[in-house]
Protein backbone atom coordinates (compact mmCIF):
# COMPACT_ATOMS: atom_id res chain seq x y z
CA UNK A 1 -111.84 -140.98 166.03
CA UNK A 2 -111.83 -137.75 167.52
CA UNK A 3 -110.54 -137.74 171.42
CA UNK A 4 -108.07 -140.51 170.77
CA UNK A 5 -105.94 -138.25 168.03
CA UNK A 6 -106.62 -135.00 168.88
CA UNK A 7 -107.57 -134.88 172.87
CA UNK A 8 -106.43 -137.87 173.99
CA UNK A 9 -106.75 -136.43 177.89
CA UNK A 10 -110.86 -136.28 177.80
CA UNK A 11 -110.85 -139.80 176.15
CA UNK A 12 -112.07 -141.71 179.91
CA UNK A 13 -114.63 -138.87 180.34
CA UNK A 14 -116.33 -139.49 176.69
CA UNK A 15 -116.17 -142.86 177.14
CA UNK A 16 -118.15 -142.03 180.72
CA UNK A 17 -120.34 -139.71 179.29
CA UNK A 18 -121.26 -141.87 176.60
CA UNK A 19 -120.23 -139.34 174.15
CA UNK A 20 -119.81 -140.53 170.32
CA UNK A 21 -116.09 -140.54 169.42
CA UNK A 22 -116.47 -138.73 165.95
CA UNK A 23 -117.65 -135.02 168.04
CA UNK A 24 -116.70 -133.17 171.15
CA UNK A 25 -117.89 -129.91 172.32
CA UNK A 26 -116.14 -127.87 174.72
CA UNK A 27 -117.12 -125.05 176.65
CA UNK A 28 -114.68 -122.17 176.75
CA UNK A 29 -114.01 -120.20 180.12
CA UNK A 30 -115.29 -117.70 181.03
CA UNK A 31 -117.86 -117.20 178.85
CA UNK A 32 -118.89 -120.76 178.72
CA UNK A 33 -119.38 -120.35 174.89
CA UNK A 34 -119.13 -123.77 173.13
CA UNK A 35 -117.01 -125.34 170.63
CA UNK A 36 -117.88 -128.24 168.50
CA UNK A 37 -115.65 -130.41 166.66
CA UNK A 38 -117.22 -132.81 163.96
CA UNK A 39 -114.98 -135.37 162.39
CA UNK A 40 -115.71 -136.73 159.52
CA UNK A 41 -116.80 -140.49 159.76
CA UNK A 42 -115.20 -141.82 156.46
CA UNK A 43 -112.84 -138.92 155.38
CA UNK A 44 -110.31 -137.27 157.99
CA UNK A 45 -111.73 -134.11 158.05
CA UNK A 46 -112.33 -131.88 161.28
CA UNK A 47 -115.53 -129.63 161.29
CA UNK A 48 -115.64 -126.66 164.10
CA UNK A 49 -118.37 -124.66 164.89
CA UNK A 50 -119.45 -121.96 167.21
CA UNK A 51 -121.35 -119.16 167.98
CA UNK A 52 -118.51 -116.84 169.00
CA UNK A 53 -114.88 -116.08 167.55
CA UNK A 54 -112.70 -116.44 170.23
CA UNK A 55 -113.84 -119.87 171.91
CA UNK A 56 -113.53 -120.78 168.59
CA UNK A 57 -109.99 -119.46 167.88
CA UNK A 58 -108.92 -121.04 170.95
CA UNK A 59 -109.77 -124.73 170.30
CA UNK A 60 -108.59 -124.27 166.22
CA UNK A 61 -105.24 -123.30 167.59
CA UNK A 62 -105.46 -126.09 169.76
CA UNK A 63 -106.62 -128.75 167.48
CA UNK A 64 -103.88 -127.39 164.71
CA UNK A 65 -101.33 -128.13 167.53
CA UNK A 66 -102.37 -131.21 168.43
CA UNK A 67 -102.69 -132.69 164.65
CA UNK A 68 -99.12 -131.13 163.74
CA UNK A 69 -97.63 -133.42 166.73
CA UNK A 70 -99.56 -136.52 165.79
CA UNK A 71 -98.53 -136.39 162.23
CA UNK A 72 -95.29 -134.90 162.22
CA UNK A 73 -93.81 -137.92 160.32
CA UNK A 74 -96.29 -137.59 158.16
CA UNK A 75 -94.44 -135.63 154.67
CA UNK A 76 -97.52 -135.32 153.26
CA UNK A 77 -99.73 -134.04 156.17
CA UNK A 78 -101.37 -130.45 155.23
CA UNK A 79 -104.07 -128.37 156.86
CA UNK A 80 -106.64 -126.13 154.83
CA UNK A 81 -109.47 -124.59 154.99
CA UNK A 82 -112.63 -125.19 153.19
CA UNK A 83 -115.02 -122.46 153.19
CA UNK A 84 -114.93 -119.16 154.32
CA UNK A 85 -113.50 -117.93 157.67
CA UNK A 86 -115.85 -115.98 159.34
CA UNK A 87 -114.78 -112.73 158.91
CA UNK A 88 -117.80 -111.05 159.46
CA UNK A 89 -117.49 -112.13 163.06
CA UNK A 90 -114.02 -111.21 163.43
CA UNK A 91 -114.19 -107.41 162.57
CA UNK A 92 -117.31 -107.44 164.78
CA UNK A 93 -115.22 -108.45 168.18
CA UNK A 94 -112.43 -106.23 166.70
CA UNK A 95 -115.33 -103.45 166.26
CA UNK A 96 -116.19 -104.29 169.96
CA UNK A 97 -112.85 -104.43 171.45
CA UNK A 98 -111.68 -101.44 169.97
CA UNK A 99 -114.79 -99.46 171.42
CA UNK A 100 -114.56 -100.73 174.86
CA UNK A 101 -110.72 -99.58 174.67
CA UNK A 102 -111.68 -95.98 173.74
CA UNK A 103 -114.20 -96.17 176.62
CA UNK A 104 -111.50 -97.17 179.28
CA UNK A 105 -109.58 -94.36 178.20
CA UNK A 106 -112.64 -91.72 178.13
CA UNK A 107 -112.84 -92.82 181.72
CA UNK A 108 -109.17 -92.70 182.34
CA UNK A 109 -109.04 -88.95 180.84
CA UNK A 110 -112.50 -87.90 182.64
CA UNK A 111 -110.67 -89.53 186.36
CA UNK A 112 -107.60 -87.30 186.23
């Protein structure tokens, strides 16, 4: 179960919704990208997906929090990674951020 472990605070709005309790998707602000999180139905793995790095950063972070309090009594409790990160993606929006930074200061020089 998903909301119950990990995001206890949505669990009255899935249950509204009608929303299965092994996935949630959230939509990050302000892009409104979304965020997936699959759980595994008979092994307690977590599966996130999205289109975009940083939405998806966000929730990881989140969901690594969130685990790490629920089973910190746990000795044995680990988190890993199977598969590759997307790293592709990542030097993209560091590509990106790094050009819109040299543009703000073009702009900063050109305004003096």
């Amino acid at each position: 179960m998903l909301t119950p472990l990990a995001f206890a605070e949505f669990r009255a709005e899935e249950e509204q919704q009608g929303i299965g309790q092994n996935m949630a998707c959230f939509s990050v602000k302000p892009s409104g990208d979304l965020v997936s999180i699959v759980v595994g139905k008979s092994s307690p793995r977590y599966r996130l997906q999205s289109d975009s790095v940083a939405p998806l950063a966000i929730i990881t972070e989140q969901l690594v929090i969130r685990l790490r309090r629920h089973f910190a009594k746990q000795k044995d409790f680990k988190i890993s990674c199977v598969g590759g990160l997307p790293l592709e993606h990542l030097f993209a929006e560091i590509d990106e951020h790094q050009r819109i930074r040299k543009a703000i200061t073009d702009l900063e020089v050109c305004s003096k």
